[in-house]
N, C-alpha and C. Protein backbone atom coordinates (compact mmCIF):
# COMPACT_ATOMS: atom_id res chain seq x y z
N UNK A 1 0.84 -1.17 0.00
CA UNK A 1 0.00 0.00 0.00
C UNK A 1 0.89 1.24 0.00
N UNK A 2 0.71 2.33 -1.06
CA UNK A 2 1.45 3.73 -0.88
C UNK A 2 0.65 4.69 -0.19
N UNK A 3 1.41 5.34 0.44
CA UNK A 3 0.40 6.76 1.17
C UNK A 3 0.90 7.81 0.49
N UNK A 4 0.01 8.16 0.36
CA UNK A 4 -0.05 9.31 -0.66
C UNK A 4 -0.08 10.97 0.19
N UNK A 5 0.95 11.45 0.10
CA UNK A 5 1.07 12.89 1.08
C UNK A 5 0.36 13.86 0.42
N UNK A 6 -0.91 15.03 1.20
CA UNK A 6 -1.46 15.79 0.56
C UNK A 6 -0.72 17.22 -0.06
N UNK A 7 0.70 16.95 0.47
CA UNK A 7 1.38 18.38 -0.05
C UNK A 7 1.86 17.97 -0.69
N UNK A 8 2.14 18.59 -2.14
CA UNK A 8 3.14 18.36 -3.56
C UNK A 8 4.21 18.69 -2.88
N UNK A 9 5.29 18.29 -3.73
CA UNK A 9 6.64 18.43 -3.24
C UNK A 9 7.21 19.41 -3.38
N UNK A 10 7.11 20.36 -4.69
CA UNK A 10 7.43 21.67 -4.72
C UNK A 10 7.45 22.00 -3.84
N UNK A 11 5.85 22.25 -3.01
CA UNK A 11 5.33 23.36 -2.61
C UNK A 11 6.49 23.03 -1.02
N UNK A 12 7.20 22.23 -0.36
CA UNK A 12 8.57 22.00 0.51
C UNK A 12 9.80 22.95 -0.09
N UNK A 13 9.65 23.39 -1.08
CA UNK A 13 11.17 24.15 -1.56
C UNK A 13 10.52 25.89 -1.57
N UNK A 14 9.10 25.94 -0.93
CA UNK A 14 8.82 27.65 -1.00
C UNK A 14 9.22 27.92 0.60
N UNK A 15 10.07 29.12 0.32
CA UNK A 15 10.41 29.56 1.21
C UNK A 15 9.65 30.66 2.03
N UNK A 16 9.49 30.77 3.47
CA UNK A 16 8.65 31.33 4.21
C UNK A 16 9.06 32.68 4.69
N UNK A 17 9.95 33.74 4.37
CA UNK A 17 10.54 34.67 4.17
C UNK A 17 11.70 34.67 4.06
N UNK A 18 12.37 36.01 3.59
CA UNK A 18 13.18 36.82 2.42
C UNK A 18 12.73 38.18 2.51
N UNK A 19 13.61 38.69 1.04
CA UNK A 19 13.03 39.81 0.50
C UNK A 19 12.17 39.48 -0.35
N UNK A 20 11.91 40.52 -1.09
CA UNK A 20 10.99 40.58 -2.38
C UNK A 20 11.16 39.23 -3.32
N UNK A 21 13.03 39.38 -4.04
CA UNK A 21 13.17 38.61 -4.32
C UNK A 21 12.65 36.87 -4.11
N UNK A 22 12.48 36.54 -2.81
CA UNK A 22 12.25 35.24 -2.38
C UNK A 22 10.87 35.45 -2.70
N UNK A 23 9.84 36.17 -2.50
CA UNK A 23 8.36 35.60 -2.31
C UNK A 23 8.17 35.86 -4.61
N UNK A 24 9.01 36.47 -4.86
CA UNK A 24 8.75 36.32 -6.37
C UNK A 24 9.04 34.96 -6.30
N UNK A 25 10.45 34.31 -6.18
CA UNK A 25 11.06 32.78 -6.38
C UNK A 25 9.78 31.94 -6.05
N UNK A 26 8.99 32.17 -5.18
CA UNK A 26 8.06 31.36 -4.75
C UNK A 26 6.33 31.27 -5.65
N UNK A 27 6.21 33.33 -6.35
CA UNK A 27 5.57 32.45 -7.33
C UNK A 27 5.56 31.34 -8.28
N UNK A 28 6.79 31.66 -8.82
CA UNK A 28 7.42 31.19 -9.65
C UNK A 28 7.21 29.80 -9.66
N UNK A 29 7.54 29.28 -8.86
CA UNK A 29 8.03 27.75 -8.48
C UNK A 29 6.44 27.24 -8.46
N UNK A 30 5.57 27.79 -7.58
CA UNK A 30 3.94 27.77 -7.88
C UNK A 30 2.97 27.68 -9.28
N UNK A 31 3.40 28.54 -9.74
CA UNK A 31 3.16 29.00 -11.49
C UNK A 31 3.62 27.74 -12.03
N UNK A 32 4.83 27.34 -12.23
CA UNK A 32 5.36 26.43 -12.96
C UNK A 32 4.72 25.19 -12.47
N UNK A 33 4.49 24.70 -11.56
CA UNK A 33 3.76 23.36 -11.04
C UNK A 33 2.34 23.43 -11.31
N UNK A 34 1.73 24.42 -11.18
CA UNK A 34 0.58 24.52 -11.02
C UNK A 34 -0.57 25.34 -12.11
N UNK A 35 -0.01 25.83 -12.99
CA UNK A 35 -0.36 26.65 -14.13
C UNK A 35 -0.15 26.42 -15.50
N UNK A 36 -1.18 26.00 -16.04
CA UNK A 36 -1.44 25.64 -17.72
C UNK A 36 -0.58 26.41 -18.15
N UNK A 37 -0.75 27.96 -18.13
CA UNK A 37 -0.48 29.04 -18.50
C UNK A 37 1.22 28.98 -19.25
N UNK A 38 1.91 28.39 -17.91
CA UNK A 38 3.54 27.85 -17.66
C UNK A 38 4.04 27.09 -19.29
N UNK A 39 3.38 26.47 -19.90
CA UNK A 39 2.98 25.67 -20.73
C UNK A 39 2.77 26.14 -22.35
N UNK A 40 2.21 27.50 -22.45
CA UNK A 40 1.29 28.13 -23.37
C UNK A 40 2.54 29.00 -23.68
N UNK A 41 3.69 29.87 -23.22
CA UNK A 41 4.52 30.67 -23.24
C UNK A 41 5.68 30.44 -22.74
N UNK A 42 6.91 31.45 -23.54
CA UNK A 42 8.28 31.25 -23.22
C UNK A 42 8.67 32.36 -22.40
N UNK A 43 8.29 33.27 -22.49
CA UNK A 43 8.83 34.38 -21.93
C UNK A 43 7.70 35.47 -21.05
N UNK A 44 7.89 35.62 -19.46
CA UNK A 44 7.17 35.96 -18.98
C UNK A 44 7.08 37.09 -18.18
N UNK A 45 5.90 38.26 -18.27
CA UNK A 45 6.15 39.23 -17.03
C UNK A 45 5.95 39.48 -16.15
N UNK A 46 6.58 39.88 -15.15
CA UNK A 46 6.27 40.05 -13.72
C UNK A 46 5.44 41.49 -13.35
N UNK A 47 4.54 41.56 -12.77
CA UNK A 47 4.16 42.95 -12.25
C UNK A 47 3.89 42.72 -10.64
N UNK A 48 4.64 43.84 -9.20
CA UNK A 48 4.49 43.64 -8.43
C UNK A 48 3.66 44.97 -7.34
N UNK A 49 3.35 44.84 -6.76
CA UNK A 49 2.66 45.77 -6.20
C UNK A 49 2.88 45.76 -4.35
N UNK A 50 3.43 46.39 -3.60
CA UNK A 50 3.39 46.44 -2.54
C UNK A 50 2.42 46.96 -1.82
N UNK A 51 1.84 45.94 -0.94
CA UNK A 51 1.18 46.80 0.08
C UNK A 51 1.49 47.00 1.29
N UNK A 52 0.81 47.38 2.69
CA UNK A 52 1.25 47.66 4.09
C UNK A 52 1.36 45.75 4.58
N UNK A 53 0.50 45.14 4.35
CA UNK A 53 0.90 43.89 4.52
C UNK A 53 0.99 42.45 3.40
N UNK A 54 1.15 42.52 2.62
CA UNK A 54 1.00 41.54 1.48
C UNK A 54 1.67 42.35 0.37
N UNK A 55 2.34 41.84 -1.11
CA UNK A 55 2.96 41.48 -1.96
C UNK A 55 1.82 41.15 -3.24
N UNK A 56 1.80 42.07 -3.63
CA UNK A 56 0.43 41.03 -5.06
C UNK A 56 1.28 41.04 -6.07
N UNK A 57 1.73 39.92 -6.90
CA UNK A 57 2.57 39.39 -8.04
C UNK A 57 1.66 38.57 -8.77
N UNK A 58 1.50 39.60 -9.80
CA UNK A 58 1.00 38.87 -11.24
C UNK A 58 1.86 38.48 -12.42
N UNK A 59 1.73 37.38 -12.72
CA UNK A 59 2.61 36.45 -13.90
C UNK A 59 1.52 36.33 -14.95
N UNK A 60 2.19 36.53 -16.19
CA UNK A 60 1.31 36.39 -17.33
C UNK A 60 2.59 36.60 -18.45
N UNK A 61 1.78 35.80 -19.47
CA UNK A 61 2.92 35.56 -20.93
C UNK A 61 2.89 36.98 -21.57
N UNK A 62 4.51 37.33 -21.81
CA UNK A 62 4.85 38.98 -22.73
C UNK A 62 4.02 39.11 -24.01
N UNK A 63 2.97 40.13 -23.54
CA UNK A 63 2.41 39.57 -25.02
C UNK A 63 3.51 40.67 -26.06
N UNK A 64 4.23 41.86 -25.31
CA UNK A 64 4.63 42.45 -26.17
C UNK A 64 6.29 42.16 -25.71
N UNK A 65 6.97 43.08 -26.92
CA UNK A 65 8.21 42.82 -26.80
C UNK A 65 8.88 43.93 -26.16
N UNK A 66 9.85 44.51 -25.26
CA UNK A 66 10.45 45.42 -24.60
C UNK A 66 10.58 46.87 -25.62
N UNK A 67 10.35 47.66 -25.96
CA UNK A 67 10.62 48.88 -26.85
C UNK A 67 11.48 49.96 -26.07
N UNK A 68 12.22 49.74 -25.68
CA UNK A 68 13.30 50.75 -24.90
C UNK A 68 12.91 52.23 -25.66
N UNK A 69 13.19 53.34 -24.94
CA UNK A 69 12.85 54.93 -25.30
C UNK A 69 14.44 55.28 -25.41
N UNK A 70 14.73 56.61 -25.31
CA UNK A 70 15.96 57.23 -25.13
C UNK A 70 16.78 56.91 -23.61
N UNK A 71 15.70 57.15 -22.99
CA UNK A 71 16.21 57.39 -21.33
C UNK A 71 16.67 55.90 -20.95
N UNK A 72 16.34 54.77 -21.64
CA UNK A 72 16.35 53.48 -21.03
C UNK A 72 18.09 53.12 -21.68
N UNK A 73 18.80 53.48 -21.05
CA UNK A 73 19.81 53.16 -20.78
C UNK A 73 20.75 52.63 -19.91
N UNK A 74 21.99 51.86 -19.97
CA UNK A 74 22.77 50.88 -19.22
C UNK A 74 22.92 52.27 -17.99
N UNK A 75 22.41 51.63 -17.30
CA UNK A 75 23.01 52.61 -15.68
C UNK A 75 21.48 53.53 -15.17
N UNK A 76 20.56 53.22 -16.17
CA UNK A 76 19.68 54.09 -16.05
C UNK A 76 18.24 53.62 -15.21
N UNK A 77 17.87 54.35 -14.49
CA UNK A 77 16.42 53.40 -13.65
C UNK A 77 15.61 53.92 -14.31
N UNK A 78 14.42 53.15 -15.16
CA UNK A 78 13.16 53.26 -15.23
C UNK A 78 11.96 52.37 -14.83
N UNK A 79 10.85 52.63 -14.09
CA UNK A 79 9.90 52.15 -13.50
C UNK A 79 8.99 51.33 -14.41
N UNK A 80 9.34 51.58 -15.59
CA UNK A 80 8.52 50.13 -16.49
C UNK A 80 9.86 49.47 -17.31
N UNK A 81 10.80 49.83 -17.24
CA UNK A 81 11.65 48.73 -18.43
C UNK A 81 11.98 47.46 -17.22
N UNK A 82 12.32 46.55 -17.87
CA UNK A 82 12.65 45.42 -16.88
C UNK A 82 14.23 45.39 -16.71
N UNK A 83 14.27 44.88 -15.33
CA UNK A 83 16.36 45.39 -14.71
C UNK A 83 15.93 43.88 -14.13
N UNK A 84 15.00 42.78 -13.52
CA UNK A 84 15.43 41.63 -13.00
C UNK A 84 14.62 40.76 -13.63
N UNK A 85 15.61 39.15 -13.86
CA UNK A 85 14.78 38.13 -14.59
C UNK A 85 15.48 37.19 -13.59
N UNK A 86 14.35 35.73 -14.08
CA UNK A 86 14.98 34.52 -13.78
C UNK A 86 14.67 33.84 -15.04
N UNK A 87 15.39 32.62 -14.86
CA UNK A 87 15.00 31.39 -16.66
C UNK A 87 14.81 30.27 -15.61
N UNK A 88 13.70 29.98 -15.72
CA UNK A 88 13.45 28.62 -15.16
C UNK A 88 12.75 27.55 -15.90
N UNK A 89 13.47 26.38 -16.32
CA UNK A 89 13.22 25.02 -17.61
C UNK A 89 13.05 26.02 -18.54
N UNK A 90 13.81 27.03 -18.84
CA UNK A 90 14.44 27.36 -20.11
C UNK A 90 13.39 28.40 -20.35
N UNK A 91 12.80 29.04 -19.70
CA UNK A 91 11.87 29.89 -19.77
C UNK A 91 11.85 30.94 -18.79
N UNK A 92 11.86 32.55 -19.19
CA UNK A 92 11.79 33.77 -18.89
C UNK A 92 11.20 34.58 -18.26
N UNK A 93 11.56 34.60 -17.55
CA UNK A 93 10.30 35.58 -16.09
C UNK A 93 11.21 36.74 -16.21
N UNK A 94 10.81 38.03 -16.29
CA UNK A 94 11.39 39.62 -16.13
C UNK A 94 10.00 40.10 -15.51
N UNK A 95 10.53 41.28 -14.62
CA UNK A 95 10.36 42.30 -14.08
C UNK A 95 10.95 43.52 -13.57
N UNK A 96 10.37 44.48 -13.11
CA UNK A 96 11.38 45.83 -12.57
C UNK A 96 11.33 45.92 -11.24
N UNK A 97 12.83 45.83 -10.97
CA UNK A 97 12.59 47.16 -9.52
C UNK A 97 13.14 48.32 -9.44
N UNK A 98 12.50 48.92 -9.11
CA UNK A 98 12.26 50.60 -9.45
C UNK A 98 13.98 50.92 -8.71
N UNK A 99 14.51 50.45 -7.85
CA UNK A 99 15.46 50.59 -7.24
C UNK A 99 17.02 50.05 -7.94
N UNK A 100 16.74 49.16 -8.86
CA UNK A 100 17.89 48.98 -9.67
C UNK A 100 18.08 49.23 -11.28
N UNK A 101 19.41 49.49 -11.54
CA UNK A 101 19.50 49.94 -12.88
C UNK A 101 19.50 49.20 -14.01
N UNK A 102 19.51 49.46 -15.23
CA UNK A 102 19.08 48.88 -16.54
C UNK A 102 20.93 48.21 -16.73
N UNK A 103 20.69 47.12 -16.80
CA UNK A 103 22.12 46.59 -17.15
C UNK A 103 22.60 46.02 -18.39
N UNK A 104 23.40 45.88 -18.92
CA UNK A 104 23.82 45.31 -20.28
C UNK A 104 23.33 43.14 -19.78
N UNK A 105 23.36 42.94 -18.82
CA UNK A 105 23.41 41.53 -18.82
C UNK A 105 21.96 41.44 -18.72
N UNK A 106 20.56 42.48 -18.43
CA UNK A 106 19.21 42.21 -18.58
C UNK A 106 18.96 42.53 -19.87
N UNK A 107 19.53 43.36 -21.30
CA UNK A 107 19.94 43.87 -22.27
C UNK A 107 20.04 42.03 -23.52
N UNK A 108 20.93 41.46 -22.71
CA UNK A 108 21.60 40.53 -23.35
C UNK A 108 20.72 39.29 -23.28
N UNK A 109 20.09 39.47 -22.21
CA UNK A 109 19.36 38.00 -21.86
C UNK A 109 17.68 38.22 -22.87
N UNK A 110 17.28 39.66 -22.56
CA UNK A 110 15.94 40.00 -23.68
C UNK A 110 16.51 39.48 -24.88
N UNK A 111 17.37 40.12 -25.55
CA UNK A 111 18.17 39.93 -26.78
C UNK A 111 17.95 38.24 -27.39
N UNK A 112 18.72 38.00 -25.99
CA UNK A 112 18.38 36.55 -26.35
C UNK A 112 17.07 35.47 -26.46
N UNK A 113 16.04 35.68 -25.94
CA UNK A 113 14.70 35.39 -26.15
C UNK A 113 14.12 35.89 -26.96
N UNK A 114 14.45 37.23 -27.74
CA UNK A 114 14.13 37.91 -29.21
C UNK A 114 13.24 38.53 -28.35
N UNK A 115 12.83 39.54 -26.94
CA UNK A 115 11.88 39.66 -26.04
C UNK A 115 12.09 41.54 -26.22
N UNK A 116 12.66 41.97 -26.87
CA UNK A 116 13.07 43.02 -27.23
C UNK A 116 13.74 43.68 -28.38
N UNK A 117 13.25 44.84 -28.71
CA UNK A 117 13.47 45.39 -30.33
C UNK A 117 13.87 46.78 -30.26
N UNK A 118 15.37 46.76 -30.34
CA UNK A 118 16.28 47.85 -30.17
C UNK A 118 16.20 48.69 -31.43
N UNK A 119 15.59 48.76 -32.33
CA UNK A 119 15.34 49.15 -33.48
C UNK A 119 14.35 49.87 -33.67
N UNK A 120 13.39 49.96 -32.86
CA UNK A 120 11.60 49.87 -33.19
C UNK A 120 11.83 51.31 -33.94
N UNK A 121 12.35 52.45 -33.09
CA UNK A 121 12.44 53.80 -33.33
C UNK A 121 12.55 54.23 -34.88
N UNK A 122 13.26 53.32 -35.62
CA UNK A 122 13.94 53.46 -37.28
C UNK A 122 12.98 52.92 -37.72
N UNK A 123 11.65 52.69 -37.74
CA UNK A 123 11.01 51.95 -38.83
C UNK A 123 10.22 53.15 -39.47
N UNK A 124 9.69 52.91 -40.43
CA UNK A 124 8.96 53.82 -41.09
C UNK A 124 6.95 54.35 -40.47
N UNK A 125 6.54 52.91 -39.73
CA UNK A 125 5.59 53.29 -39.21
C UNK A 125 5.55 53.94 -37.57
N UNK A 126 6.59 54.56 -37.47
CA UNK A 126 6.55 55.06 -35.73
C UNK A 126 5.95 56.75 -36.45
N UNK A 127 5.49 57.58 -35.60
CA UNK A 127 4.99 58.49 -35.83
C UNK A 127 5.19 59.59 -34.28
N UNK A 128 6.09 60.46 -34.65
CA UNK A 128 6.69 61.01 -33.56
C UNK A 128 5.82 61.88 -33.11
N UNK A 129 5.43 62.38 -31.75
CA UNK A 129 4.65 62.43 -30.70
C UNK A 129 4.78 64.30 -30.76
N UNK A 130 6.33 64.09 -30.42
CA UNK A 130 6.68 65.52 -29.99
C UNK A 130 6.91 65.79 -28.77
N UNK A 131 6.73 64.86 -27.97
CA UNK A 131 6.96 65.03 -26.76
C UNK A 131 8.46 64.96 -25.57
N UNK A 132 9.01 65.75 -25.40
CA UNK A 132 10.33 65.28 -24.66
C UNK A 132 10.49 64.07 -24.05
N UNK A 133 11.53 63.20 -24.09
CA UNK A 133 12.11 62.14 -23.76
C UNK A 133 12.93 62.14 -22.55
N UNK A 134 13.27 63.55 -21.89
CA UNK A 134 14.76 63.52 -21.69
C UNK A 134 15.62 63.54 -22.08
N UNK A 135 15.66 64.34 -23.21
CA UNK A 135 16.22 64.60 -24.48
C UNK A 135 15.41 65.39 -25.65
N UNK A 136 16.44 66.05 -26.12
CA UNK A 136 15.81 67.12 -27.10
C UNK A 136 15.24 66.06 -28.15
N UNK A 137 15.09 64.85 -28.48
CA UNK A 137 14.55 64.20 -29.58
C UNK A 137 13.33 63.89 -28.81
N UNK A 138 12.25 63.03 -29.93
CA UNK A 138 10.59 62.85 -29.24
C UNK A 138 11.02 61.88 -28.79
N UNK A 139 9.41 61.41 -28.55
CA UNK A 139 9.18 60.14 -27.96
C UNK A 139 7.96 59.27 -29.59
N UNK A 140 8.45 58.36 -29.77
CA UNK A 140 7.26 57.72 -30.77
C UNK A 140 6.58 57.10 -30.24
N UNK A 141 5.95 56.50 -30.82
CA UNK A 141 4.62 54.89 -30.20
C UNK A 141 4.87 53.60 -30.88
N UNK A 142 5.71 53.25 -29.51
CA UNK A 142 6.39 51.49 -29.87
C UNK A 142 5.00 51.06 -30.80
N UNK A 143 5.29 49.71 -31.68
CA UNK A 143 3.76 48.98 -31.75
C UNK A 143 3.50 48.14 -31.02
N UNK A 144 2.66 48.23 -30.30
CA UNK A 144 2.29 47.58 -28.74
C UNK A 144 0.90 46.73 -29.87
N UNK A 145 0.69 45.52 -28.49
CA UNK A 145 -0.43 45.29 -28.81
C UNK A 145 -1.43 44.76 -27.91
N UNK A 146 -2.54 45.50 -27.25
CA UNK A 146 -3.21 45.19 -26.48
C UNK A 146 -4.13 43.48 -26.62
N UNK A 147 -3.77 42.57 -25.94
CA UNK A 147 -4.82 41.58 -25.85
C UNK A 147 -5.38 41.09 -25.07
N UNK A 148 -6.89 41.79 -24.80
CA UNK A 148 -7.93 41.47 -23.94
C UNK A 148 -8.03 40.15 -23.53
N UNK A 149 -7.77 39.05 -23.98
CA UNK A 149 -7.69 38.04 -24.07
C UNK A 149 -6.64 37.41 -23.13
N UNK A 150 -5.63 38.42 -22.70
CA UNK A 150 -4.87 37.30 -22.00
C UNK A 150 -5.02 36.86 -20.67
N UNK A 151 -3.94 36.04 -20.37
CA UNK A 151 -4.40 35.56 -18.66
C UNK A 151 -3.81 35.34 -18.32
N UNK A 152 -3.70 35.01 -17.26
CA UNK A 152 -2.12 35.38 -16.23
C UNK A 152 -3.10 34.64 -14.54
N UNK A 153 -1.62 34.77 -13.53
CA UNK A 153 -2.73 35.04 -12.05
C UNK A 153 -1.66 35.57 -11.28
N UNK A 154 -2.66 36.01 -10.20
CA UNK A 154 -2.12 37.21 -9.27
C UNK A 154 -1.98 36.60 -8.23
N UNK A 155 -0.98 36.73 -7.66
CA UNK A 155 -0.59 36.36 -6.30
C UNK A 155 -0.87 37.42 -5.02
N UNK A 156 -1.36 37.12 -4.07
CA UNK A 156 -1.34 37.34 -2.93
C UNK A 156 -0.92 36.80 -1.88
N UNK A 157 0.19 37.49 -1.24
CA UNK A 157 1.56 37.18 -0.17
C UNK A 157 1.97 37.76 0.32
N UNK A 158 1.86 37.06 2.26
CA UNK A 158 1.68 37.70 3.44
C UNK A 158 3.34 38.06 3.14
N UNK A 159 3.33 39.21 3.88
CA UNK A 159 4.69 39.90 4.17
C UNK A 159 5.71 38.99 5.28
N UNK A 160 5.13 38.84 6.22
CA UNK A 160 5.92 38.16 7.46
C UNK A 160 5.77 36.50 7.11
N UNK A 161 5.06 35.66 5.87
CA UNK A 161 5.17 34.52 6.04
C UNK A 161 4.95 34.11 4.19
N UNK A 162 5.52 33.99 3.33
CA UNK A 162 5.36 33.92 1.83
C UNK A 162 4.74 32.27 1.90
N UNK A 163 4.74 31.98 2.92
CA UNK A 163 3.90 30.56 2.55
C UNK A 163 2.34 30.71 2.65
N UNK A 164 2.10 31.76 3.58
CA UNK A 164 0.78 31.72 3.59
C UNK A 164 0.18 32.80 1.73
N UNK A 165 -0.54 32.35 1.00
CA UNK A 165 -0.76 32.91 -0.10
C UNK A 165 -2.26 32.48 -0.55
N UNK A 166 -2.77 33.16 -1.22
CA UNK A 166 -4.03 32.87 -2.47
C UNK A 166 -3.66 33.65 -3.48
N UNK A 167 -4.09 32.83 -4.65
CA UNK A 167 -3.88 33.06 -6.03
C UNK A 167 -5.43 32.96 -6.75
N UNK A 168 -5.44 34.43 -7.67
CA UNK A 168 -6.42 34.00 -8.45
C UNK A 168 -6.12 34.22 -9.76
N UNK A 169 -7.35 34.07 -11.16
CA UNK A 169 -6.58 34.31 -12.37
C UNK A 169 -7.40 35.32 -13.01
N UNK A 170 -6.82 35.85 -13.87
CA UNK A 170 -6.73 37.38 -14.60
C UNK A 170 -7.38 37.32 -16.46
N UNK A 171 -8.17 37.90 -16.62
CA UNK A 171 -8.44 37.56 -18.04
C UNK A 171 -8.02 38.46 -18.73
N UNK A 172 -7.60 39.71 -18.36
CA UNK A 172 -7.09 40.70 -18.70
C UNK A 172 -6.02 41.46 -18.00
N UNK A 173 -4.96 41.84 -18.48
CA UNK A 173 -3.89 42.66 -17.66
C UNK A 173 -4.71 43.95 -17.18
N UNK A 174 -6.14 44.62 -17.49
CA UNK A 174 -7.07 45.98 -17.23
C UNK A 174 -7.74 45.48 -16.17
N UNK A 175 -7.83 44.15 -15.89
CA UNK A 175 -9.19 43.79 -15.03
C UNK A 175 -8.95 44.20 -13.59
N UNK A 176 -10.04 44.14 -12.99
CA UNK A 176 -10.01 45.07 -11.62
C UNK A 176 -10.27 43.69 -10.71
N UNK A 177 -9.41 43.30 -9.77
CA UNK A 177 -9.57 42.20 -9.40
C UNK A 177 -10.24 42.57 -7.43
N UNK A 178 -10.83 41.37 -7.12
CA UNK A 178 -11.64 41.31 -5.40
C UNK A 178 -10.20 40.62 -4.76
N UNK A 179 -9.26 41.36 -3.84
CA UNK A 179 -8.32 40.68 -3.04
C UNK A 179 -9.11 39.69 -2.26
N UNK A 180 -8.07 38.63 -2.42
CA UNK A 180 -8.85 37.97 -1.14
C UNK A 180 -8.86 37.97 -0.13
N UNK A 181 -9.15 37.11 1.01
CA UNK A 181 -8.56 37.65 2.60
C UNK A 181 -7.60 36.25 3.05
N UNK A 182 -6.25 36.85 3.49
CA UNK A 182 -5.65 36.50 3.59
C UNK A 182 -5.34 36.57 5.01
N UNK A 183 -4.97 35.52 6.32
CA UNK A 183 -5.03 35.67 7.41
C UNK A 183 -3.21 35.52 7.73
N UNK A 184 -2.95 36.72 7.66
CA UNK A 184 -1.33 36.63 7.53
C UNK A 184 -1.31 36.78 9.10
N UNK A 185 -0.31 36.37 10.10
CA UNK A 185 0.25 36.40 11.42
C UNK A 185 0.74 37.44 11.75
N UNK A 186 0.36 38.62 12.07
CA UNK A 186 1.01 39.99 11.85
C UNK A 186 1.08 40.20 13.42
């Protein structure tokens, strides 16, 4: 006779605090065991949100590719380009923290997933804005592409304990989501 344990095994390698860093590692490791989604895409983005007690981290597949501006340069902080990734089974998780800079080795690793287009600016359909950059040149309009359609899920994670969590899922990166309640040990 086998006994069968009700906890997956992953879920023994999430760690119960850290920094930021760690309770991301721990979507992660969640997502990948537990999410179709993991499956459907190679390259993925992170969006994080702090609150007074909990961490909300949403994962969902890039639908677009990185379009760097003027200002997004090696040494440079911006609050939407991505400065941290992981590759886990050969697949791409990026996100930003507002606190670290744009590096040639987050540069190299987009590059390498084709997850970014250092070029976009030279094409013939960009259509310049006029607007300062931080620099006397404009700003254009990457070609982005909105899809209502996608899906992703959001994590919710106690500050003082990353094991305690609920996750729900997202049909849209616009959608306005109900937190859940989370009984963190505060």
């Amino acid at each position: 006779m086998l006994a069968v344990s009700g906890c997956a095994v992953w879920k023994k390698s999430l760690s119960a605090n850290g920094d930021i860093y760690v309770a991301i590692n721990n979507c992660i490791i969640d997502f990948i065991n537990t999410s179709n989604l993991f499956k459907a895409d190679s390259i993925f983005a992170i969006d994080i949100i702090e609150n007074e007690d909990i961490y909300v981290i949403g994962i969902g597949g890039a639908v677009n590719k990185i379009y760097p501006h003027i200002r997004d340069t090696i040494g440079a902080k911006n609050d939407l380009f991505p400065n941290k990734y992981i590759i886990r089974e050969g697949k791409l998780f990026y996100w930003n923290d507002p606190k670290q800079e744009i590096t040639q080795e987050i540069i190299d690793v987009l590059s390498r997933y084709d997850a970014i287009d250092l070029d976009w600016r030279n094409r013939e359909y960009n259509i310049p804005l006029n607007i300062p950059d931080g620099d006397p040149r404009i700003i254009y309009i990457p070609p982005m592409v909105i899809d209502d359609a996608q899906k992703g899920i959001v994590y919710y994670i106690c500050k003082n304990d990353f094991t305690i969590y609920k996750k729900t899922g997202f049909n849209t990166i616009y959608h306005h989501y109900k937190q859940p309640k989370l009984k963190c040990n505060n």
